[in-house]
Protein backbone atom coordinates (compact mmCIF):
# COMPACT_ATOMS: atom_id res chain seq x y z
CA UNK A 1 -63.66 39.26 93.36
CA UNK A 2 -66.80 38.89 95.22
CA UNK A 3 -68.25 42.59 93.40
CA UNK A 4 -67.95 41.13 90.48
CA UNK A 5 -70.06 37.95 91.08
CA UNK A 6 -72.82 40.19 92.49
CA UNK A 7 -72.96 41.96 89.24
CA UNK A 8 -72.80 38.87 87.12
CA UNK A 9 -75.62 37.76 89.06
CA UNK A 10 -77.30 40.88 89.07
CA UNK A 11 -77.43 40.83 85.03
CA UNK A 12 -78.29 37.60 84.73
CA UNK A 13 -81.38 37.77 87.53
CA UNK A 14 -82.34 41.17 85.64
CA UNK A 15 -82.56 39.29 82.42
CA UNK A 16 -84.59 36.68 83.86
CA UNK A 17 -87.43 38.58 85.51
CA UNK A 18 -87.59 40.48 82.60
CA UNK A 19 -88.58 37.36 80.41
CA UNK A 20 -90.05 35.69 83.15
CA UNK A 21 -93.16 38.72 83.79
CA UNK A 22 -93.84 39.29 80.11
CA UNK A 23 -93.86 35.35 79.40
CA UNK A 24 -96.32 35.12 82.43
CA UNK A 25 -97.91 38.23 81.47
CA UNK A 26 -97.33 39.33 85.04
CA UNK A 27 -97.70 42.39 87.10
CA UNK A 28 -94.85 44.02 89.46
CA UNK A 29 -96.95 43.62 92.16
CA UNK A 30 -97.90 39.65 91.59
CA UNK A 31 -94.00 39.02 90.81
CA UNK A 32 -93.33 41.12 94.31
CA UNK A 33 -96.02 39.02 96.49
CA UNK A 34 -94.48 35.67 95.16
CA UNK A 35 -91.35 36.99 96.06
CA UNK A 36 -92.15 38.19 99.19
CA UNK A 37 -91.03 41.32 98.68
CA UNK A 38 -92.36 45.03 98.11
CA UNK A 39 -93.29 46.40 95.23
CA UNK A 40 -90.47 49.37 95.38
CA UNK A 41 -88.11 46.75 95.96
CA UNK A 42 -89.30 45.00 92.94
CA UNK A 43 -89.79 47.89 90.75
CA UNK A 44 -85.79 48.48 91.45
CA UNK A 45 -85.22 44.83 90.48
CA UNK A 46 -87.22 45.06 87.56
CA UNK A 47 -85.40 47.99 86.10
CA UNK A 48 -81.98 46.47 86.57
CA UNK A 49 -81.18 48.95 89.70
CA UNK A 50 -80.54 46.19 92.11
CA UNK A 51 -79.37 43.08 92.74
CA UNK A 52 -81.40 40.42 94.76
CA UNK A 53 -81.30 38.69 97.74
CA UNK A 54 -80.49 35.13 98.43
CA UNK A 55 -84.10 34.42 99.74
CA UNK A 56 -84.90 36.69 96.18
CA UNK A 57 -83.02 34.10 94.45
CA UNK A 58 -84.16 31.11 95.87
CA UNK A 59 -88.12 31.89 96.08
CA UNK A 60 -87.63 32.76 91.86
CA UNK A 61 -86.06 29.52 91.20
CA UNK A 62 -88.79 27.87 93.32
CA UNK A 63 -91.88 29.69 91.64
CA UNK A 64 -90.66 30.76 88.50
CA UNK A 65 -87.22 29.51 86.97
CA UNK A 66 -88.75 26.67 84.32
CA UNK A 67 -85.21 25.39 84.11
CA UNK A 68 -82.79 25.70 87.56
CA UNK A 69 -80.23 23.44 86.32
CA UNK A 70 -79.74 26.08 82.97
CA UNK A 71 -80.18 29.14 85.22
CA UNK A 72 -77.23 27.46 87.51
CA UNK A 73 -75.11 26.74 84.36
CA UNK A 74 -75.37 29.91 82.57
CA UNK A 75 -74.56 31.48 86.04
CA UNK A 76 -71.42 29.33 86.08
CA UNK A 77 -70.43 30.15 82.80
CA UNK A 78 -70.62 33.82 82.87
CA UNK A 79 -68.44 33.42 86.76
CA UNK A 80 -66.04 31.48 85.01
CA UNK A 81 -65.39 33.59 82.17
CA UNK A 82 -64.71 36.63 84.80
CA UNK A 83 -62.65 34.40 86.47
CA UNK A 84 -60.42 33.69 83.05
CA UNK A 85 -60.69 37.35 82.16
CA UNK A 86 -59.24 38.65 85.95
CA UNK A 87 -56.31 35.54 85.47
């Protein structure tokens, strides 16, 4: 089950940093050093090639996410309808 989680939360994350740099009118490379990452690693998270890490996660809900607790819930939705779909 665990696969599909990761790609739940791979979408989701994707969609996020999407509308998260053009709302902030944001380069790859400023998203990158507030994530602490490189910018090859970002450029493959901004294109929806990988998923991120849990210190990804966590520094993008710090910095970024304007609302965690709707992040957290839409999260939980979309795991919960896999969930009912797999049942």
């Amino acid at each position: 089950m665990r696969p599909y989680y990761s790609k739940i939360l791979k979408e989701l994350f994707y969609q996020n940093i999407i509308y998260t740099r053009a709302k902030l009118g944001l380069t790859q490379e400023q998203m990158a050093e507030t994530l602490e990452m490189d910018v090859r690693s970002f450029m493959n998270l901004d294109h929806g090639k990988n998923g991120c890490s849990a210190l990804t996660l966590s520094l993008y809900l710090i910095y970024f996410c304007e609302d965690v607790p709707k992040f957290l819930s839409e999260l939980k939705a979309e795991f919960e309808k896999e969930d009912n779909s797999i049942a």
